[in-house]
C-alpha atoms as a PDB file:
ATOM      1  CA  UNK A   1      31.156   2.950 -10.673  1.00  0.00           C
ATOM      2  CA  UNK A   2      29.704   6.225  -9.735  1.00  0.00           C
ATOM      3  CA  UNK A   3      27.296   5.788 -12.951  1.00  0.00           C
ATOM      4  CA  UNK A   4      25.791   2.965 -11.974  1.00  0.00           C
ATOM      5  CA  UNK A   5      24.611   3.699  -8.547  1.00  0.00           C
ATOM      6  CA  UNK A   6      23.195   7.092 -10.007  1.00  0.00           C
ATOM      7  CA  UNK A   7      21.565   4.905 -12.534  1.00  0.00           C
ATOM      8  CA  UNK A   8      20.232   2.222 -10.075  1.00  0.00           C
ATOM      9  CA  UNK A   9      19.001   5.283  -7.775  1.00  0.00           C
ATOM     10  CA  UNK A  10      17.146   6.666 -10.820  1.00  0.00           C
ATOM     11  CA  UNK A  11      15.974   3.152 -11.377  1.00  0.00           C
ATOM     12  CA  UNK A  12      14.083   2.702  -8.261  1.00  0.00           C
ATOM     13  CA  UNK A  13      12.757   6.020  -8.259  1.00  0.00           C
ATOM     14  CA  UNK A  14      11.457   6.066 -11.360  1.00  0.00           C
ATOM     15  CA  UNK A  15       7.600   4.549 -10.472  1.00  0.00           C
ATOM     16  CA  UNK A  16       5.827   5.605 -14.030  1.00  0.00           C
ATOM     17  CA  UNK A  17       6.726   1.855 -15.433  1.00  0.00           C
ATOM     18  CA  UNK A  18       5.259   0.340 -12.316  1.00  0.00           C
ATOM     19  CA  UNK A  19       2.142   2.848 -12.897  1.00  0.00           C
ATOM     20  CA  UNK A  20       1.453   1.707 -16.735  1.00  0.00           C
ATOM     21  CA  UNK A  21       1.354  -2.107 -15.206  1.00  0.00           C
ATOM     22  CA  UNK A  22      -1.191  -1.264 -12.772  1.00  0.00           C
ATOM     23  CA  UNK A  23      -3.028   0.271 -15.243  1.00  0.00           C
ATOM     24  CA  UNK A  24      -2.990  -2.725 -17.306  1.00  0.00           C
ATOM     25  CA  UNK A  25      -3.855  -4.658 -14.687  1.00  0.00           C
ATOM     26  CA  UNK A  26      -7.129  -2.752 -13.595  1.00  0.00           C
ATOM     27  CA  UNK A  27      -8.324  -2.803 -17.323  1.00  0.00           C
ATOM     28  CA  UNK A  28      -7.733  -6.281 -18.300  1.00  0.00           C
ATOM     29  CA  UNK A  29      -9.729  -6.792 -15.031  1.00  0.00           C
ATOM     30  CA  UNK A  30     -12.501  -4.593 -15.978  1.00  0.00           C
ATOM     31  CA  UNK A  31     -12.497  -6.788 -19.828  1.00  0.00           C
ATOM     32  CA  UNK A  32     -12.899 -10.213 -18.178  1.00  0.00           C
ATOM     33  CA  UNK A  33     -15.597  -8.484 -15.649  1.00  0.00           C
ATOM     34  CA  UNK A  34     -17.607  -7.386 -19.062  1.00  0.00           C
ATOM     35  CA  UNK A  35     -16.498 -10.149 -20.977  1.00  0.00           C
ATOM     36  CA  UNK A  36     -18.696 -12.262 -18.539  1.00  0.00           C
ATOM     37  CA  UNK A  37     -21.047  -9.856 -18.499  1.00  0.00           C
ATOM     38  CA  UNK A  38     -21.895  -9.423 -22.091  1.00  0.00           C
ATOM     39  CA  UNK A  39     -21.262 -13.757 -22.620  1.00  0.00           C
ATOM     40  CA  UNK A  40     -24.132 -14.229 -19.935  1.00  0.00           C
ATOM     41  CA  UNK A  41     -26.901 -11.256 -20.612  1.00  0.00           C
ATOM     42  CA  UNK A  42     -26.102 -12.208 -24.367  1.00  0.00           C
ATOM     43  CA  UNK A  43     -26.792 -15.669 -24.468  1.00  0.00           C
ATOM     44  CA  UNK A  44     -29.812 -14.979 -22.023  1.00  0.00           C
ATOM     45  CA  UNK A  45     -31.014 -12.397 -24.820  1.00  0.00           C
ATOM     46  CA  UNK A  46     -30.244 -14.953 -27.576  1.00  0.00           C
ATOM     47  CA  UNK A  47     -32.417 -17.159 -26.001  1.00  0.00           C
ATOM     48  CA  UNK A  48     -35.551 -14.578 -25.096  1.00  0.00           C
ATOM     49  CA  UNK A  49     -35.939 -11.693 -27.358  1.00  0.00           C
ATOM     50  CA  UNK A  50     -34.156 -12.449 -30.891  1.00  0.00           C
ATOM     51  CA  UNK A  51     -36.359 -16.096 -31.075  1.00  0.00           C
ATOM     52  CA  UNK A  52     -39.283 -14.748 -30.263  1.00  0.00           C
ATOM     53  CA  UNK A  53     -39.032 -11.984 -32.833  1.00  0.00           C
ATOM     54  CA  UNK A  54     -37.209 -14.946 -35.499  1.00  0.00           C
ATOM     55  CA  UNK A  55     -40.273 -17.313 -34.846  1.00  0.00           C
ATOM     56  CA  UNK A  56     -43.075 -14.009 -35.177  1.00  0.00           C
ATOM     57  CA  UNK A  57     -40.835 -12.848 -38.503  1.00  0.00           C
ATOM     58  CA  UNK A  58     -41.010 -16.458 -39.998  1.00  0.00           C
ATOM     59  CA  UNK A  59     -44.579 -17.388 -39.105  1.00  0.00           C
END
């Protein structure tokens, strides 16, 4: 029985598992922040800049 409170003392302690998930967290935040990011200048881009250079290629 002694074991297993060491253990579950070591358990709580131990904060480098609870580290790696905030990680996580923060990055896949940061993705969907850029995600948006790139989805709305890109389309916006799409629309302006690689036309207008299509259409003056083509004619």
């Amino acid at each position: 029985m002694r074991g297993t409170g060491k253990l579950a003392r070591a358990f709580r302690s131990e904060e480098s598992g609870a580290t790696a998930v905030e990680y996580a967290l923060i990055v896949a935040g940061i993705s969907a922040v850029i995600i948006v990011i790139v989805g709305t200048t890109g389309t916006a881009l799409n629309d302006s800049l690689f036309n207008k250079v299509a259409t003056a290629l083509v004619g």
